[in-house]
C-alpha atoms as a PDB file:
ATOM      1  CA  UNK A   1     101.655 103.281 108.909  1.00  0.00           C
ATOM      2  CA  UNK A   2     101.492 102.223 105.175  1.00  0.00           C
ATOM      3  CA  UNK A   3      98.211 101.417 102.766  1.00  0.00           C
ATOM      4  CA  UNK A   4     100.863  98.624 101.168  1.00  0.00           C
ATOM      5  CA  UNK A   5     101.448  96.893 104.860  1.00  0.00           C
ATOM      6  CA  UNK A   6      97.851  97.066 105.364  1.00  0.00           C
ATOM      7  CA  UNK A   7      98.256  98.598 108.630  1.00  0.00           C
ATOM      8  CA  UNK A   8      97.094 102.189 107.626  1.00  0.00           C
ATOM      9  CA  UNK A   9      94.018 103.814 109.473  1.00  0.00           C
ATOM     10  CA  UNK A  10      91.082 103.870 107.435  1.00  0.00           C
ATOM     11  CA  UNK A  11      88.513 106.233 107.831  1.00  0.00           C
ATOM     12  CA  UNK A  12      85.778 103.200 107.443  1.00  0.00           C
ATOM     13  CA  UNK A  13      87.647 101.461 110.223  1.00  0.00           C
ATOM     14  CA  UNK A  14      85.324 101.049 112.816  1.00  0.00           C
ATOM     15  CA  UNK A  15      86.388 101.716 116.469  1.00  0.00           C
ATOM     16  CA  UNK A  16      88.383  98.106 117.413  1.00  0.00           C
ATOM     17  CA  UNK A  17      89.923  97.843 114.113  1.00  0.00           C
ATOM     18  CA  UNK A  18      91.510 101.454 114.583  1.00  0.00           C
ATOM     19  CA  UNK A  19      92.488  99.960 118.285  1.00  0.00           C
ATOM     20  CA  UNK A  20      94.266  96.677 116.920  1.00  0.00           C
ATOM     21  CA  UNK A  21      96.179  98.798 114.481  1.00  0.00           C
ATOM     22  CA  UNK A  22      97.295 101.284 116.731  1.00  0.00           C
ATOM     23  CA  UNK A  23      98.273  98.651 119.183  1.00  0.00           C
ATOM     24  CA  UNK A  24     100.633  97.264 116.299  1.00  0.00           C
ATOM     25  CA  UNK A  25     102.093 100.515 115.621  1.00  0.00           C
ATOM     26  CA  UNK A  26     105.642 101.081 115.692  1.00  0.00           C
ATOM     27  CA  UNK A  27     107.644 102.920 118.688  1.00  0.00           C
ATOM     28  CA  UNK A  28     111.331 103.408 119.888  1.00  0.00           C
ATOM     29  CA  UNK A  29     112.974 100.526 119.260  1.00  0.00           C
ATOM     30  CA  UNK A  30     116.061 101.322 121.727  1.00  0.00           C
ATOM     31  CA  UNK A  31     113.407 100.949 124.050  1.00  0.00           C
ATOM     32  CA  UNK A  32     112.703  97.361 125.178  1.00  0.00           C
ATOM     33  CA  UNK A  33     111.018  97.653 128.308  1.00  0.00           C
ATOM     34  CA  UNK A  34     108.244 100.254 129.942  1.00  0.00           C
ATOM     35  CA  UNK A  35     110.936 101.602 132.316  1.00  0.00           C
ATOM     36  CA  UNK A  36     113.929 102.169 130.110  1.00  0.00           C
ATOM     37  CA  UNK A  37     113.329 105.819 129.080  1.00  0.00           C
ATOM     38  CA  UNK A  38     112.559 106.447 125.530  1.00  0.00           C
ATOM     39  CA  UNK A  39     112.464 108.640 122.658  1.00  0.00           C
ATOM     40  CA  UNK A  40     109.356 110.929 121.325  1.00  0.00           C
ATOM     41  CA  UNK A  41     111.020 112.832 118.836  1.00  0.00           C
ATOM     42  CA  UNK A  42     110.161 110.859 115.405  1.00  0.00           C
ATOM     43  CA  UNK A  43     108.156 108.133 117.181  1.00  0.00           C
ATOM     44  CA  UNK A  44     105.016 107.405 115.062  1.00  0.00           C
ATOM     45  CA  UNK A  45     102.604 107.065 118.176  1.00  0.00           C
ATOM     46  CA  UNK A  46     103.600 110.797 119.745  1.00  0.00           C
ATOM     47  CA  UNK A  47     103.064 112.183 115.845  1.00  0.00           C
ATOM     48  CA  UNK A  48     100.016 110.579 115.731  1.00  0.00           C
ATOM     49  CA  UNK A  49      99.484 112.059 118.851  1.00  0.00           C
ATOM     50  CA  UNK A  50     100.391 115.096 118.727  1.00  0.00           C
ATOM     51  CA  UNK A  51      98.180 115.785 115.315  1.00  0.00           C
ATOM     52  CA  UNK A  52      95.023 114.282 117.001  1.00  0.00           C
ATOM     53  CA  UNK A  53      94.680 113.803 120.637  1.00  0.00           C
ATOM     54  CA  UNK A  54      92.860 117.300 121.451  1.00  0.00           C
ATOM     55  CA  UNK A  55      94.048 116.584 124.863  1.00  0.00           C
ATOM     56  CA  UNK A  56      96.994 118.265 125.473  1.00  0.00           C
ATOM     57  CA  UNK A  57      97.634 118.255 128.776  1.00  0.00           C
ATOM     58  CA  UNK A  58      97.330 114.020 128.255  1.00  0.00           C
ATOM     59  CA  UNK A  59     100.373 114.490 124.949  1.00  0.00           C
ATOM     60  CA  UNK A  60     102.722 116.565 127.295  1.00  0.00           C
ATOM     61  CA  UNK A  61     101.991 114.107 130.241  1.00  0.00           C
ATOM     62  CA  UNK A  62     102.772 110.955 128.372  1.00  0.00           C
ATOM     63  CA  UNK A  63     105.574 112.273 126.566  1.00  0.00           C
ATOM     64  CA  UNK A  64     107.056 113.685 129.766  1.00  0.00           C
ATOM     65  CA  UNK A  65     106.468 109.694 131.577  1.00  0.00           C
ATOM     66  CA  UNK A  66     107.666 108.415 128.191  1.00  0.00           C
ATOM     67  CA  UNK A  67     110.629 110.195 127.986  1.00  0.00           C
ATOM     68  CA  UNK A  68     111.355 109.078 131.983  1.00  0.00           C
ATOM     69  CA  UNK A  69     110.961 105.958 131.568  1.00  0.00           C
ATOM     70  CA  UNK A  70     107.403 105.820 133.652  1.00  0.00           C
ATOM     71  CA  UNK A  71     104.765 104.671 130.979  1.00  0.00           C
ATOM     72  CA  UNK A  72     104.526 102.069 129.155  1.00  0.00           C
ATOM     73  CA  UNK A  73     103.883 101.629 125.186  1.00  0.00           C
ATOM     74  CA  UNK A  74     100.332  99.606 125.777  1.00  0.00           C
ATOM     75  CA  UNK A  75      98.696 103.067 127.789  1.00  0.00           C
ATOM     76  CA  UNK A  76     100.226 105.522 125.332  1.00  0.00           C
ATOM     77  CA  UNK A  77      98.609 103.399 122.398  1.00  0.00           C
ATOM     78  CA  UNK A  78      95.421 102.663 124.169  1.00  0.00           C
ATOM     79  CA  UNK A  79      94.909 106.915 124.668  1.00  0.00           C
ATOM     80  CA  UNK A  80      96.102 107.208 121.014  1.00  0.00           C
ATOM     81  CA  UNK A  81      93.239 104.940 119.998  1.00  0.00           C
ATOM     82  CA  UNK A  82      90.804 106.885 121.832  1.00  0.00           C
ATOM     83  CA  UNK A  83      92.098 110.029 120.764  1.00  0.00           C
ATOM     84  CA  UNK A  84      91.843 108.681 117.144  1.00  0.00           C
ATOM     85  CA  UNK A  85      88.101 107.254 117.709  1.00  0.00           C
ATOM     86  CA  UNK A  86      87.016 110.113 118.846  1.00  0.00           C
ATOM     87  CA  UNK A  87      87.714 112.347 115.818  1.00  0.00           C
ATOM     88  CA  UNK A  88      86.588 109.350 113.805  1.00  0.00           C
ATOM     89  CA  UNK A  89      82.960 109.193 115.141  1.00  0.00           C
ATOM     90  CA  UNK A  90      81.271 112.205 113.251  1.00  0.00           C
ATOM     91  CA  UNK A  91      82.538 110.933 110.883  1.00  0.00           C
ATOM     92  CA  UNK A  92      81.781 107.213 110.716  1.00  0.00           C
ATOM     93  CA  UNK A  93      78.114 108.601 111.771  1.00  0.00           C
ATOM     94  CA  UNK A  94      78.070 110.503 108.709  1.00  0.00           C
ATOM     95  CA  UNK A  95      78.766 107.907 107.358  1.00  0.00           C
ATOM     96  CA  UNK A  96      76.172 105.421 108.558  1.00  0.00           C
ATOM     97  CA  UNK A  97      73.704 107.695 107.582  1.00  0.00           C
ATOM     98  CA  UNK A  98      74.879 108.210 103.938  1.00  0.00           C
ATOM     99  CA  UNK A  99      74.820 104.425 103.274  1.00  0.00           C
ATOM    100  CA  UNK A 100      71.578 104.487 104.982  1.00  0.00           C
ATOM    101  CA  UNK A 101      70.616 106.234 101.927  1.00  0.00           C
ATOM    102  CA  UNK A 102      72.276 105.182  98.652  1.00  0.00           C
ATOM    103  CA  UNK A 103      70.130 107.396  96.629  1.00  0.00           C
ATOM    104  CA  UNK A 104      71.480 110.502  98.439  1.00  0.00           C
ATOM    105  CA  UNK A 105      74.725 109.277  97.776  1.00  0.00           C
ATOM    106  CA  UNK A 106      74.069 109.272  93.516  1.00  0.00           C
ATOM    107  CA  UNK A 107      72.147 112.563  94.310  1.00  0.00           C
ATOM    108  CA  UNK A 108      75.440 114.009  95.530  1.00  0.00           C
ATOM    109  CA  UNK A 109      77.232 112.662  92.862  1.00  0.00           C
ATOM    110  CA  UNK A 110      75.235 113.980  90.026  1.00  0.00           C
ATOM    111  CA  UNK A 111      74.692 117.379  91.672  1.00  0.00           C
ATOM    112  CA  UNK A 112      78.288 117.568  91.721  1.00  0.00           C
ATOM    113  CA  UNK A 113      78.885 116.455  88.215  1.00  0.00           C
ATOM    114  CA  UNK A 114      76.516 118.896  87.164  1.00  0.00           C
ATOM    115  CA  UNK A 115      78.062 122.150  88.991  1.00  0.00           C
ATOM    116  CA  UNK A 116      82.011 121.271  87.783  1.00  0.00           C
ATOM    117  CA  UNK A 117      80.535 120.697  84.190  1.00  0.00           C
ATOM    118  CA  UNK A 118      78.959 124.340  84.575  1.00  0.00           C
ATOM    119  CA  UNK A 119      82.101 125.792  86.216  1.00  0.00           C
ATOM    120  CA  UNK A 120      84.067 124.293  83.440  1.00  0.00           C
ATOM    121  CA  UNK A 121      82.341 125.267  80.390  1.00  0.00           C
ATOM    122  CA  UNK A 122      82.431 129.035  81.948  1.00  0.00           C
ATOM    123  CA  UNK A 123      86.226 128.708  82.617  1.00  0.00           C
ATOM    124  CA  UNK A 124      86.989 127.580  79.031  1.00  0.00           C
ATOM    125  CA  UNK A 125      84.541 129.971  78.016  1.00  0.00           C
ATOM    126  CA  UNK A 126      87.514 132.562  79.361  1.00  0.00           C
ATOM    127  CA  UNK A 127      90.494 130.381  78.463  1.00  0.00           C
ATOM    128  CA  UNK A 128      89.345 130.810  74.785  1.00  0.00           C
ATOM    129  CA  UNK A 129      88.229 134.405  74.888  1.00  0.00           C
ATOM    130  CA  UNK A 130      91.590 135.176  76.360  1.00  0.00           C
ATOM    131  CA  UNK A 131      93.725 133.433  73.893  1.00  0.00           C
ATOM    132  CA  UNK A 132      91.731 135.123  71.311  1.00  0.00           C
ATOM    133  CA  UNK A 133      89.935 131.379  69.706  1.00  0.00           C
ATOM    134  CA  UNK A 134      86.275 131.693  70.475  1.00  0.00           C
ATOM    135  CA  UNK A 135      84.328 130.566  67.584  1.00  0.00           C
ATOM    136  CA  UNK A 136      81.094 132.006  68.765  1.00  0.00           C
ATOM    137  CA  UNK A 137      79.719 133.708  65.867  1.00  0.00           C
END
């Protein structure tokens, strides 16, 4: 999935956009029908997979039906998508509340501005006492 082939997963995409781009997502291409085995090993849908469907029992299961030749693309996308919308909710409700709130959002921003400002000025503060050019007087 690629930001340039606008297909990549956003984490602003709300639940069916996530499912229409999973559905579009790339598999084995050696494999042309649901019960011609195929290949997990470097297919996009099984990495996605296997970094965020907390069900594991459901990865090993649909990479053991994959691999046989008993499963076809559409249900391994369609429990990717779910798998992917579910670790995407806390955060699109997070979300939903901070743009709920735009003034939280500068608050945040300016709190933040002011603590790496602070953090900087004591870290040059040792920079130049250890290379020996503090011009304090």
């Amino acid at each position: 999935m690629s930001k340039s082939y606008q297909n990549a997963i956003d984490l602003s995409d709300d639940a069916e956009t996530v499912r229409k781009k999973v559905m579009q997502m790339y598999t084995d291409p050696k494999r042309i029908r649901a019960d011609i085995p195929g290949t997990v090993e470097g297919n996009p849908v099984f990495v996605y997979h296997d970094a965020f469907n907390q069900d594991l029992a459901e990865v090993e299961d649909l990479k053991a039906r994959y691999r046989a030749g008993k499963v076809g693309d559409v249900e391994v996308k369609t429990k990717l998508a779910r798998a992917l919308n579910l670790e995407l909710e806390p955060m699109r409700e997070k979300r939903r509340g901070l743009m709920a709130r735009p003034e939280r959002i500068r608050e945040i921003v300016f709190d933040g501005s002011a603590r790496a400002r602070r953090i900087a000025a004591e870290t040059m503060g040792r920079v130049r006492d250890a290379m020996k050019i503090s011009y304090s007087g």
